[in-house]
C-alpha atoms as a PDB file:
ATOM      1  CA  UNK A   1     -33.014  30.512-141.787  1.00  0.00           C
ATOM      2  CA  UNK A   2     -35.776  32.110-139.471  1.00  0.00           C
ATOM      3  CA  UNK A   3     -35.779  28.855-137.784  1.00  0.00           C
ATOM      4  CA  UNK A   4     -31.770  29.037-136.696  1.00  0.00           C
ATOM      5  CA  UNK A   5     -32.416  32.475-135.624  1.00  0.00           C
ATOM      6  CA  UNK A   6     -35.416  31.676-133.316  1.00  0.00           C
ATOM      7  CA  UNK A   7     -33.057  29.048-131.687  1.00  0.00           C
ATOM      8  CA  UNK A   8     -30.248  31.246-131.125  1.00  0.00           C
ATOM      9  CA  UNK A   9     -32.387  33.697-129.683  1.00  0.00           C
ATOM     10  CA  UNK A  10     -34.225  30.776-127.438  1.00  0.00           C
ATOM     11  CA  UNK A  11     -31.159  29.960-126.523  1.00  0.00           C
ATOM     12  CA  UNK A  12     -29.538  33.489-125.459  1.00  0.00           C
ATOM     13  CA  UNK A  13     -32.656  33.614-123.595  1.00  0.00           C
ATOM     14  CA  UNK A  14     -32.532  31.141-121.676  1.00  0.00           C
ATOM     15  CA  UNK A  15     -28.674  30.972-120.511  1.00  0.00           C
ATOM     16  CA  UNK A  16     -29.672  34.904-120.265  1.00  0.00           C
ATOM     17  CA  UNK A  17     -32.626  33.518-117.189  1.00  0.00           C
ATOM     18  CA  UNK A  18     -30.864  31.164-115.833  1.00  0.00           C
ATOM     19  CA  UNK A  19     -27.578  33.599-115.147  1.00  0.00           C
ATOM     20  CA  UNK A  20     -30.140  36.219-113.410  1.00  0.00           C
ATOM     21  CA  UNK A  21     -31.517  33.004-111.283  1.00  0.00           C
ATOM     22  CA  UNK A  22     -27.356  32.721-109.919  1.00  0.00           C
ATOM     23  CA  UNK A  23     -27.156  36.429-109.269  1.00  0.00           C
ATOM     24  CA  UNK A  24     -30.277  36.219-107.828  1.00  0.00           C
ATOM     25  CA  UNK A  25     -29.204  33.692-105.449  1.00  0.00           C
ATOM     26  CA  UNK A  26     -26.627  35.260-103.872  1.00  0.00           C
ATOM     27  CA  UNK A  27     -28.339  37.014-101.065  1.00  0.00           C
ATOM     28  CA  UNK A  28     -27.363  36.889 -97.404  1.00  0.00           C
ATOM     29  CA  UNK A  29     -29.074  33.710 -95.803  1.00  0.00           C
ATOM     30  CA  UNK A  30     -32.524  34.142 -93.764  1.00  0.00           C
ATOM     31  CA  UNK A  31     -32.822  33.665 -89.997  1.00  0.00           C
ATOM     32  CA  UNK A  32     -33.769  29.938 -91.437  1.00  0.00           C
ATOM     33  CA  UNK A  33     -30.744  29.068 -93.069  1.00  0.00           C
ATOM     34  CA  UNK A  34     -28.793  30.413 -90.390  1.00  0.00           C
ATOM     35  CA  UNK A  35     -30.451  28.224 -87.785  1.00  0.00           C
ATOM     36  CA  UNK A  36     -30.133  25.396 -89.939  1.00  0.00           C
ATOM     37  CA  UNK A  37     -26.282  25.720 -90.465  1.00  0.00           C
ATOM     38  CA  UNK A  38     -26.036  26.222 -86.419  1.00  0.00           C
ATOM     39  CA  UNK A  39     -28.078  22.851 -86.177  1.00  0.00           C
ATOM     40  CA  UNK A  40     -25.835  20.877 -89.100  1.00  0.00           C
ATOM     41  CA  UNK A  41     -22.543  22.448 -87.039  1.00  0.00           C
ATOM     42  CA  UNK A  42     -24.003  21.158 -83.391  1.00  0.00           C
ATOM     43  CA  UNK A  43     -24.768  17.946 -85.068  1.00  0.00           C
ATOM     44  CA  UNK A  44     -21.327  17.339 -86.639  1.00  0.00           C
ATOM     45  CA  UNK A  45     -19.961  18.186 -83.144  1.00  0.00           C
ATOM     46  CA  UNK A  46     -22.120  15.606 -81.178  1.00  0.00           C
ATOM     47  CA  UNK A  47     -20.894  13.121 -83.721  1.00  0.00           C
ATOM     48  CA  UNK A  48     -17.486  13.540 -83.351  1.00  0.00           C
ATOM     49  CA  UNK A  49     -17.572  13.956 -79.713  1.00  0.00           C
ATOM     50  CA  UNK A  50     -19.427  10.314 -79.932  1.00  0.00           C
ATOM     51  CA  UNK A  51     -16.462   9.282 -82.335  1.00  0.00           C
ATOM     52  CA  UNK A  52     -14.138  10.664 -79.779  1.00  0.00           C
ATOM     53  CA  UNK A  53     -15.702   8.827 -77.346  1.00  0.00           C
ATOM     54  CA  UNK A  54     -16.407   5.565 -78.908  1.00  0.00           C
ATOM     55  CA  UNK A  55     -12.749   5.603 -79.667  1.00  0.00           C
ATOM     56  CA  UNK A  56     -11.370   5.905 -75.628  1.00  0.00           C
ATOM     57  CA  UNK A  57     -13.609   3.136 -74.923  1.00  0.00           C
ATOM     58  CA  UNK A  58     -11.841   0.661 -77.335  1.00  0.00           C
ATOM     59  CA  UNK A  59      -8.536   2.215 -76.035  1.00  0.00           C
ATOM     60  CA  UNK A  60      -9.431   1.090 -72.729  1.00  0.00           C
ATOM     61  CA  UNK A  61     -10.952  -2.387 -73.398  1.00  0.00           C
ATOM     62  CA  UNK A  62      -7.560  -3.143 -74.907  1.00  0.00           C
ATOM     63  CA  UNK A  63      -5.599  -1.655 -72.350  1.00  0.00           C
ATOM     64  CA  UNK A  64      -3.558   1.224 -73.999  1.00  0.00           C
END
């Protein structure tokens, strides 16, 4: 019986870490993470502006 109890108690303790790891978590974002969202968001815009632009070119070559 001491054995269940150890377990249960293992295992409040450890769903009772990792919830303090998700609160913990939730902080506002360094200047790092900021700069690296601003580089991910240019980087999806230069890719859609090549998209964009790939696509005109085939509308041309084909005459539309």
């Amino acid at each position: 019986m001491t054995h269940e109890i150890l377990k249960k108690l293992g295992l409040a303790l450890l769903v009772g870490m990792l919830a303090m790891g998700l609160v913990g978590c939730q902080d506002e974002p360094g200047p790092a993470e900021e700069a690296g969202e601003e580089i991910d968001e240019a980087m999806e815009d230069a890719g859609e502006g090549v998209e964009e632009m790939g696509e005109s070119i085939q509308d041309t070559a084909e005459g539309d």
